[in-house]
PDB file of N, CA and C in Angstrom:
ATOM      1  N   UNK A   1     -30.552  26.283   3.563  1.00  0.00           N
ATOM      2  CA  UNK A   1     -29.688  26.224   4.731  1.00  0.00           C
ATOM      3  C   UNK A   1     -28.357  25.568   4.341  1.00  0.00           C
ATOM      4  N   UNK A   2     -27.540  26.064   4.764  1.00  0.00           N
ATOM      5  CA  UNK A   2     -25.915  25.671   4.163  1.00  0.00           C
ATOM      6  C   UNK A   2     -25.460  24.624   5.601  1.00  0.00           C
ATOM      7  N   UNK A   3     -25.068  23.612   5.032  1.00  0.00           N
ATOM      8  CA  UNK A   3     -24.279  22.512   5.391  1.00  0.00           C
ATOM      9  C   UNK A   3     -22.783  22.847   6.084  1.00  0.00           C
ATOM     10  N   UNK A   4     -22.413  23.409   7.078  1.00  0.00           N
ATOM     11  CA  UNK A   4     -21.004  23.328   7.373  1.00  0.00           C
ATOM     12  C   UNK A   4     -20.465  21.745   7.839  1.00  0.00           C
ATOM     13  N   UNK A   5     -18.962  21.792   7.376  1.00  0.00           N
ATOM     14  CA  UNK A   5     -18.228  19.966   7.509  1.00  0.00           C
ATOM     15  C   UNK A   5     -16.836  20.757   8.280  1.00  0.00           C
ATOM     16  N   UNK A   6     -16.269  19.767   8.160  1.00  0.00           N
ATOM     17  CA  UNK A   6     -14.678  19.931   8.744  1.00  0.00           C
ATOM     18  C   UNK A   6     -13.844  19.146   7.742  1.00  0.00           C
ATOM     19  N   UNK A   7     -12.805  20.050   6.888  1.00  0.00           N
ATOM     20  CA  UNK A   7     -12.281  19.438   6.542  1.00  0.00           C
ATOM     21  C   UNK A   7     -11.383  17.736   6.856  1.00  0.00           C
ATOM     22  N   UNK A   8     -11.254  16.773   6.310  1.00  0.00           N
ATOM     23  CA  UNK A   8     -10.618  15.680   7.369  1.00  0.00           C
ATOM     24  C   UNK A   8      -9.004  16.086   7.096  1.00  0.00           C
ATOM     25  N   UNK A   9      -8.473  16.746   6.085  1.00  0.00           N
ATOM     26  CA  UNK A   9      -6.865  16.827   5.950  1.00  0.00           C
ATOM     27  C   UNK A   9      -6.481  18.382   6.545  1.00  0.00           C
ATOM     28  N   UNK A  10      -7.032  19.239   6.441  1.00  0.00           N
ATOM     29  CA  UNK A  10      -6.692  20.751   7.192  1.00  0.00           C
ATOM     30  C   UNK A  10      -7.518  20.807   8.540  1.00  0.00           C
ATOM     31  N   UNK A  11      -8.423  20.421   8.674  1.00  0.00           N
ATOM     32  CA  UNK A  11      -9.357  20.779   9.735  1.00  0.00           C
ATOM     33  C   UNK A  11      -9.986  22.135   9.745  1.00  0.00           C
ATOM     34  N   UNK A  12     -10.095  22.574   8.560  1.00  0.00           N
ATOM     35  CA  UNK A  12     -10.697  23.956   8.802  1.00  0.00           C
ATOM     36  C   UNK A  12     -12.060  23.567   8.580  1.00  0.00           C
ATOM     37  N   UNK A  13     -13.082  24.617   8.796  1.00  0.00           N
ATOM     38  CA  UNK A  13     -14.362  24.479   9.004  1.00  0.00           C
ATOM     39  C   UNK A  13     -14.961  25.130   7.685  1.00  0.00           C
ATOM     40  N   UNK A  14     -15.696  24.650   6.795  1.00  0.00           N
ATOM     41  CA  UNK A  14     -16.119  25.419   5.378  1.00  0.00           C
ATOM     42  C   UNK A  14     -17.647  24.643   5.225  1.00  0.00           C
ATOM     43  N   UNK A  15     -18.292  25.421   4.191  1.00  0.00           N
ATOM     44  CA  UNK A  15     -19.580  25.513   3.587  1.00  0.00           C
ATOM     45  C   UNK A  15     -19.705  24.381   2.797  1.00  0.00           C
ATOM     46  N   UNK A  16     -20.368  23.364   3.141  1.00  0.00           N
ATOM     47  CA  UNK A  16     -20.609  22.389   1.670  1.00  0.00           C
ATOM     48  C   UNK A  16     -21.091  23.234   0.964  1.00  0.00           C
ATOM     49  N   UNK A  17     -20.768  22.760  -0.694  1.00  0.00           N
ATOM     50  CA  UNK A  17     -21.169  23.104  -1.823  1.00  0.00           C
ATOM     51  C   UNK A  17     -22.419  21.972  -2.357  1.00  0.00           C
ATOM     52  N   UNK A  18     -23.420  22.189  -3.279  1.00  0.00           N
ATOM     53  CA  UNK A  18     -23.759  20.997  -3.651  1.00  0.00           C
ATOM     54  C   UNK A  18     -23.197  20.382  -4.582  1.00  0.00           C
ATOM     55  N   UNK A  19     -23.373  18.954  -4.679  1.00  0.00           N
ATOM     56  CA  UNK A  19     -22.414  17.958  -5.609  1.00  0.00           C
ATOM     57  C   UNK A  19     -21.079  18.305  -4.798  1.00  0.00           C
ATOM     58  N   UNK A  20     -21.009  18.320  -3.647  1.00  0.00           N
ATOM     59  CA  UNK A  20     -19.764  17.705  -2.773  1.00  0.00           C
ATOM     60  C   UNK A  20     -20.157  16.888  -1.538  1.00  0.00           C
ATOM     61  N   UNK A  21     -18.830  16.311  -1.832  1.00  0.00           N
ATOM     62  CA  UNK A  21     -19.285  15.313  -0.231  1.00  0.00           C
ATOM     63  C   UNK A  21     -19.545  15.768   1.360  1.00  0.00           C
ATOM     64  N   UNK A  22     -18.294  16.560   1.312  1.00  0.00           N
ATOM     65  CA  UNK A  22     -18.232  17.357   2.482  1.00  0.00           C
ATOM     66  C   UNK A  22     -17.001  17.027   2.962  1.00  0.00           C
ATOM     67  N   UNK A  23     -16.106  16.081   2.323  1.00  0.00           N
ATOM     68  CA  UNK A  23     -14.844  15.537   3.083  1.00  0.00           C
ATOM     69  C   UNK A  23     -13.724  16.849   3.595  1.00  0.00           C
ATOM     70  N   UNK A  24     -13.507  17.325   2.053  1.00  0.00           N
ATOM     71  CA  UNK A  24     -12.445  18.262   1.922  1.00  0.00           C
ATOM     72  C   UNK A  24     -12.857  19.415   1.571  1.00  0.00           C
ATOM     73  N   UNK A  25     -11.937  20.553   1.902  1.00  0.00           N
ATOM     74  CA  UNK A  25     -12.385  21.970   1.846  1.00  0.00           C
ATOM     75  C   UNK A  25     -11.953  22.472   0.559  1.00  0.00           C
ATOM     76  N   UNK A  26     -10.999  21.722  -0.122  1.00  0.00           N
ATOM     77  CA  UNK A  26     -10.321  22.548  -1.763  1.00  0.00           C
ATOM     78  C   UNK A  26      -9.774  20.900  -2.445  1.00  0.00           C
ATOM     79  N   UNK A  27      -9.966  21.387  -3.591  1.00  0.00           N
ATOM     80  CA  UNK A  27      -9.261  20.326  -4.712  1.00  0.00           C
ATOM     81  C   UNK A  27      -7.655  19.629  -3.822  1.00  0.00           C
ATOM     82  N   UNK A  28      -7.303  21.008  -3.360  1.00  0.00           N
ATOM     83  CA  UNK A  28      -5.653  20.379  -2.847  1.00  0.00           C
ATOM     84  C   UNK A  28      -5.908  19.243  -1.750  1.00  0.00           C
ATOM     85  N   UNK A  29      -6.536  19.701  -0.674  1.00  0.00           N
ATOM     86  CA  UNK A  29      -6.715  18.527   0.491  1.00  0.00           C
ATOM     87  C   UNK A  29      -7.421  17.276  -0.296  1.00  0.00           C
ATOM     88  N   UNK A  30      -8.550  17.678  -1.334  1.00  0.00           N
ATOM     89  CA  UNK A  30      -8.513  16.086  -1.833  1.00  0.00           C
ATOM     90  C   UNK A  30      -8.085  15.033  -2.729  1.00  0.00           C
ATOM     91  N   UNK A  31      -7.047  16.965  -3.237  1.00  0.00           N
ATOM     92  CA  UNK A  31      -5.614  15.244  -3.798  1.00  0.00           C
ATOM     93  C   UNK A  31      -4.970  14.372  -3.013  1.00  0.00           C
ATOM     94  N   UNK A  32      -4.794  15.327  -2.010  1.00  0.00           N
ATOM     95  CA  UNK A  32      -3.533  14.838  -0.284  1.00  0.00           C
ATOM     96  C   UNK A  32      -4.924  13.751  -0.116  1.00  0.00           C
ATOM     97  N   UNK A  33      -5.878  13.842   0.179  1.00  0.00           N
ATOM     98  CA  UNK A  33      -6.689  12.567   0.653  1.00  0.00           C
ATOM     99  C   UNK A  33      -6.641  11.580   0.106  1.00  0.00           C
ATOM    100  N   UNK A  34      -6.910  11.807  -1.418  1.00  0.00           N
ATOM    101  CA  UNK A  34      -6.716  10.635  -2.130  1.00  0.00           C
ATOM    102  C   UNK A  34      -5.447   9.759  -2.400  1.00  0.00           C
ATOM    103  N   UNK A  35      -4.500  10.487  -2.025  1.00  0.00           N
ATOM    104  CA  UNK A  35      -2.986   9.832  -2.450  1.00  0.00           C
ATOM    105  C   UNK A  35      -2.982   9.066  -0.586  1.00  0.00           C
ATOM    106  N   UNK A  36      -3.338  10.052   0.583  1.00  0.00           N
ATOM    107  CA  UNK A  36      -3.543   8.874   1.311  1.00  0.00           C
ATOM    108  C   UNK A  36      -4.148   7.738   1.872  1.00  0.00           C
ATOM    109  N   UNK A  37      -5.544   7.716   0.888  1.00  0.00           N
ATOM    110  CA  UNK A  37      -6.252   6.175   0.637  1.00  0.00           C
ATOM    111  C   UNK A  37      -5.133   5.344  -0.070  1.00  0.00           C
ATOM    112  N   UNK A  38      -4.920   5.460  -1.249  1.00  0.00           N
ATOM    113  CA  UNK A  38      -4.313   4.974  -1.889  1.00  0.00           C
ATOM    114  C   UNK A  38      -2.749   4.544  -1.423  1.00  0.00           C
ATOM    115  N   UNK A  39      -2.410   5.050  -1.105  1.00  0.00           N
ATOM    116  CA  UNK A  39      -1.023   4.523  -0.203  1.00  0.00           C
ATOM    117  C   UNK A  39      -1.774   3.449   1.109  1.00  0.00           C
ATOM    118  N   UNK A  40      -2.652   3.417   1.713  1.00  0.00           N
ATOM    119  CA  UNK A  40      -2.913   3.070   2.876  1.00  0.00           C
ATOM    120  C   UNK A  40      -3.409   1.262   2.067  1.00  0.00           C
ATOM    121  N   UNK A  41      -4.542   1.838   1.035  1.00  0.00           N
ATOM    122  CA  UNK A  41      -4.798   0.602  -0.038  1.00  0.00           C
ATOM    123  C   UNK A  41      -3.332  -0.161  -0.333  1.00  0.00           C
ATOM    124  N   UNK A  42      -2.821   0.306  -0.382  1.00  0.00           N
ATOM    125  CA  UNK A  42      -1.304  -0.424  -0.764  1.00  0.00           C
ATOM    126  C   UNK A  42      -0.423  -0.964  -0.138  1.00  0.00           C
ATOM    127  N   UNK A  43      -0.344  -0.331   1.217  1.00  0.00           N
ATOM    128  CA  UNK A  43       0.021  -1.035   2.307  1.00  0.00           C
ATOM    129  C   UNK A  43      -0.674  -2.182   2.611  1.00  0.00           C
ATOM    130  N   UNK A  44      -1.902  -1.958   2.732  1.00  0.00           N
ATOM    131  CA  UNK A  44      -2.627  -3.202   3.062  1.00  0.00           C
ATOM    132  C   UNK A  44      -3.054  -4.176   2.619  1.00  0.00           C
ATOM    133  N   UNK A  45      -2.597  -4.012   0.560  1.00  0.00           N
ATOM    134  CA  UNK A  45      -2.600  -5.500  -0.087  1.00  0.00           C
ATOM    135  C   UNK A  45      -0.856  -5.594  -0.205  1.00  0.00           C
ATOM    136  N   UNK A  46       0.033  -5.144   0.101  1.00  0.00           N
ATOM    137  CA  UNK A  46       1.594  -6.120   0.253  1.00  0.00           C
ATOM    138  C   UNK A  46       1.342  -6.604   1.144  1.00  0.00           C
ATOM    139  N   UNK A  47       1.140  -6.079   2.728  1.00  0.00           N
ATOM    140  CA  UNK A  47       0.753  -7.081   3.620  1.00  0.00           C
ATOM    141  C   UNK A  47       0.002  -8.427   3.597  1.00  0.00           C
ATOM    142  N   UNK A  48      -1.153  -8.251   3.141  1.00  0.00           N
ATOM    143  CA  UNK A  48      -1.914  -9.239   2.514  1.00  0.00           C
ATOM    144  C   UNK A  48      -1.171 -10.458   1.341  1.00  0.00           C
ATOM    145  N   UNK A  49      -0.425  -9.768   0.421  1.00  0.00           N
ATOM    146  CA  UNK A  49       0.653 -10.487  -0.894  1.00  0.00           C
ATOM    147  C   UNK A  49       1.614 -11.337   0.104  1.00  0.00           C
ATOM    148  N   UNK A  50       2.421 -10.526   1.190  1.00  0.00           N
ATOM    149  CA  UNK A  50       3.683 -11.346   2.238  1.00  0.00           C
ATOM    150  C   UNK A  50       2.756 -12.458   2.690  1.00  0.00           C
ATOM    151  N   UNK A  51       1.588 -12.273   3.173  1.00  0.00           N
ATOM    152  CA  UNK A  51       1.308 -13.384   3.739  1.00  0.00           C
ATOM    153  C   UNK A  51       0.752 -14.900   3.054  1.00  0.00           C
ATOM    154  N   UNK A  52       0.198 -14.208   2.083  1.00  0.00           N
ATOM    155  CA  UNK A  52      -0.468 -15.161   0.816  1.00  0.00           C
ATOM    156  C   UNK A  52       1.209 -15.962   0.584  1.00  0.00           C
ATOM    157  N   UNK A  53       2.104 -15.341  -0.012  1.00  0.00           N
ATOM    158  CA  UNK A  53       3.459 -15.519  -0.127  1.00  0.00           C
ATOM    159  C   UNK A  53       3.916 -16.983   0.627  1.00  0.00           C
ATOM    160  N   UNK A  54       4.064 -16.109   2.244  1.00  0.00           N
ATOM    161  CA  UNK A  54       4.602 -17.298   2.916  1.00  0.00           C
ATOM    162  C   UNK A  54       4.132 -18.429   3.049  1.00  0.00           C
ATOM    163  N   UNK A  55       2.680 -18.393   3.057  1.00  0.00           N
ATOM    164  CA  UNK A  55       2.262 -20.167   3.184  1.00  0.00           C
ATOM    165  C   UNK A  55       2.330 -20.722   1.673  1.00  0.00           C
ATOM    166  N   UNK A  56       3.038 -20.276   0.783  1.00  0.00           N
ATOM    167  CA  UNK A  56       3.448 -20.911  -0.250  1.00  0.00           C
ATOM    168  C   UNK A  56       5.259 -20.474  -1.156  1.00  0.00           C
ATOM    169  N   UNK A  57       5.914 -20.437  -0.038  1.00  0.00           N
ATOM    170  CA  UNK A  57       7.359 -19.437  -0.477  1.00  0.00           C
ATOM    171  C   UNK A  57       7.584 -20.748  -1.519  1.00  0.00           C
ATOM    172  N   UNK A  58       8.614 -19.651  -2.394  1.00  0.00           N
ATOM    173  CA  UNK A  58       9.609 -20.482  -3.025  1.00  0.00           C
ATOM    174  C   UNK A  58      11.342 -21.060  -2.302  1.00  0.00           C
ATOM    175  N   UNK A  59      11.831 -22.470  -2.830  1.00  0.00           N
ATOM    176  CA  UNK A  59      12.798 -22.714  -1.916  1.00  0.00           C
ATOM    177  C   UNK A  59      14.066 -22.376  -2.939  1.00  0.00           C
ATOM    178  N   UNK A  60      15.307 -22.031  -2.389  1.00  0.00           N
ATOM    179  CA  UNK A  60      16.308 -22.111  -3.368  1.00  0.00           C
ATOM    180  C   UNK A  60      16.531 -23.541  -3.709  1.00  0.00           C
ATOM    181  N   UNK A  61      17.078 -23.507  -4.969  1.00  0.00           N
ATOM    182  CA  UNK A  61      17.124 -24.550  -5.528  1.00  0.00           C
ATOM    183  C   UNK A  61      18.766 -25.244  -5.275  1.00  0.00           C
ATOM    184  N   UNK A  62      19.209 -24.756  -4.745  1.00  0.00           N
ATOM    185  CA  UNK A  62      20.783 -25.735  -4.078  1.00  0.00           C
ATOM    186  C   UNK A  62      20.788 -25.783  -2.589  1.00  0.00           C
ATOM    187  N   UNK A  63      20.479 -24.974  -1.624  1.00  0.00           N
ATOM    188  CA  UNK A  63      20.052 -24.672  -0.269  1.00  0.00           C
ATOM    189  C   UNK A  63      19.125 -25.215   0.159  1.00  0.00           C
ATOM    190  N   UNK A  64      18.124 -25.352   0.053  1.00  0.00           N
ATOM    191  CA  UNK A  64      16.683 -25.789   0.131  1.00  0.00           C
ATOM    192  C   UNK A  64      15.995 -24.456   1.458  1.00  0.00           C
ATOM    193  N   UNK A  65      16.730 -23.259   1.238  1.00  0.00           N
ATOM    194  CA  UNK A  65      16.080 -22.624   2.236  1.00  0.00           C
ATOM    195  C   UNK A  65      14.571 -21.354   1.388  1.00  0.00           C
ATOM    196  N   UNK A  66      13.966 -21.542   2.588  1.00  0.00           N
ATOM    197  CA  UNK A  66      12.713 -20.407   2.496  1.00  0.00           C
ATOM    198  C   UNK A  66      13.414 -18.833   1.283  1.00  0.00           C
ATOM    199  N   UNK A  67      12.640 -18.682   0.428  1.00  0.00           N
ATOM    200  CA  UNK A  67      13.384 -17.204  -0.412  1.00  0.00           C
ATOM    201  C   UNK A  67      12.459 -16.311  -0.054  1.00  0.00           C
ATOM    202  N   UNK A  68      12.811 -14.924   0.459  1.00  0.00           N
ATOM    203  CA  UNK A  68      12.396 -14.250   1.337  1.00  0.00           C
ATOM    204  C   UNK A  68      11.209 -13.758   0.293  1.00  0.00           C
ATOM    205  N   UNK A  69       9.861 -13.133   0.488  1.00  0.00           N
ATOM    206  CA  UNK A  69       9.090 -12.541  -0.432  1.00  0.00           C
ATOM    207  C   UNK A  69       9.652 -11.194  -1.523  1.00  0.00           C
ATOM    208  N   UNK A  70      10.880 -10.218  -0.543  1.00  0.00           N
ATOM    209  CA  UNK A  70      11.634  -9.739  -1.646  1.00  0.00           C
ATOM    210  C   UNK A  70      12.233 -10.145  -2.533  1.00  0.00           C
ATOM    211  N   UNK A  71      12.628 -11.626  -2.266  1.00  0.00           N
ATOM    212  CA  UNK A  71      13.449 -12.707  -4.032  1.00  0.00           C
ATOM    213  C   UNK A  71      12.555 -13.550  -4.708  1.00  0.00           C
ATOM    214  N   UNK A  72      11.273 -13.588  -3.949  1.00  0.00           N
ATOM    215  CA  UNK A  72      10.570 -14.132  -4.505  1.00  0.00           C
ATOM    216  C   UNK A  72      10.525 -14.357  -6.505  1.00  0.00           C
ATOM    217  N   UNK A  73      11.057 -13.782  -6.730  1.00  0.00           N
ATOM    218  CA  UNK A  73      11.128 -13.830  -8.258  1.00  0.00           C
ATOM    219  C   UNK A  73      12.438 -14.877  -8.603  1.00  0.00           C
ATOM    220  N   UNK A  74      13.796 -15.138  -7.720  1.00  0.00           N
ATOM    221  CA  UNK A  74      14.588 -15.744  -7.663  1.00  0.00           C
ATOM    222  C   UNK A  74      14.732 -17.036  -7.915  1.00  0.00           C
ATOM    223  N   UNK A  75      15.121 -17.459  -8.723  1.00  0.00           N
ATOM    224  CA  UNK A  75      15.507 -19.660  -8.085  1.00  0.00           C
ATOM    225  C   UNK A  75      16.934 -19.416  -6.717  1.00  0.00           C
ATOM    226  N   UNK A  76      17.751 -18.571  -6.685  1.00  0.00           N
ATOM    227  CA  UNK A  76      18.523 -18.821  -5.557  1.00  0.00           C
ATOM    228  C   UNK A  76      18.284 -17.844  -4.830  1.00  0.00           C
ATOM    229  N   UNK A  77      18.727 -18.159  -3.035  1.00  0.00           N
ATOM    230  CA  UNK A  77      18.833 -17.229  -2.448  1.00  0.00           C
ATOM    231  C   UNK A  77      19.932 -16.443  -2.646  1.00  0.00           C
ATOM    232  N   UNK A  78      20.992 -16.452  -2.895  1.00  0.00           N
ATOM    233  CA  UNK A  78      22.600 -15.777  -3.006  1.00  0.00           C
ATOM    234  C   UNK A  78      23.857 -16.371  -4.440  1.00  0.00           C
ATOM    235  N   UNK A  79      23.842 -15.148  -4.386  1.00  0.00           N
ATOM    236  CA  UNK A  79      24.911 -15.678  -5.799  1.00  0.00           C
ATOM    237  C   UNK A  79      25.908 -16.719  -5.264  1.00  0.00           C
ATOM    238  N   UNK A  80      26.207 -17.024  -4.496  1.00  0.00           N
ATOM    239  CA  UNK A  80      26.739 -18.022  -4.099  1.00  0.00           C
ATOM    240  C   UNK A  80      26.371 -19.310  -4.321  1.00  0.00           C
ATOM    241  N   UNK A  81      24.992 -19.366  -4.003  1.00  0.00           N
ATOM    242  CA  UNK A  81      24.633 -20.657  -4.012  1.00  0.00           C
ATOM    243  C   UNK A  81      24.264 -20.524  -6.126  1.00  0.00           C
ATOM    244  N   UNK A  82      23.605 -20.051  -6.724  1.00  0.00           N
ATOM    245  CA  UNK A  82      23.613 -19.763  -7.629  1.00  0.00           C
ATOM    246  C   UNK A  82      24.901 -19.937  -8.765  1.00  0.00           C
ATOM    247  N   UNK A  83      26.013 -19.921  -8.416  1.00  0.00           N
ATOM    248  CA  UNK A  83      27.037 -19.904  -8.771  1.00  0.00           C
ATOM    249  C   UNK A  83      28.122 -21.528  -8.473  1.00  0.00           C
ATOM    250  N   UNK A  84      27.207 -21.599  -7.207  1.00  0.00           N
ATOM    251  CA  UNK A  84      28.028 -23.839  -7.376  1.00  0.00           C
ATOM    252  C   UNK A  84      26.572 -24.487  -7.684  1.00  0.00           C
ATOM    253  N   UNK A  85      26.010 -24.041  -8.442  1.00  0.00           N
ATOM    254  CA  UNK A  85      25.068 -25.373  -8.743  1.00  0.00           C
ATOM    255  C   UNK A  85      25.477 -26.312  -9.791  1.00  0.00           C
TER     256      UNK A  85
END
């Protein structure tokens, strides 16, 4: 007896095969699936990194202000301050 699924990225309706899951209907929808776990995985550890981040930011070192998690690699916030130390 054959297994029908629904694809989750086309929605078309197809035959499991055996040794498949049943997610996707062709190799193509489960590249597109997999690239959107993986993006979604990624979103959801920067989110996770910003927050880890803020309860431990780095401060500029002439300013004494918060350096945003994008400068995080920085000692200053602005070439400015960077530039009269």
């Amino acid at each position: 007896m054959s297994k029908l699924s629904n694809c989750e990225i086309c929605s078309i309706n197809f035959t499991v095969k055996s040794g498949c899951t049943g997610r996707y209907c062709s190799s193509k929808c489960f590249k597109l699936g997999r690239t959107i776990e993986y993006r979604e995985k990624a979103a959801k550890d920067l989110v996770i990194k910003i927050e880890k981040y803020s309860l431990e930011s780095k401060i500029c070192k002439r300013c004494n202000i918060k350096l945003s998690y994008e400068k995080r690699m920085n000692s200053f916030c602005s070439r400015n301050c960077s530039s009269n130390l």
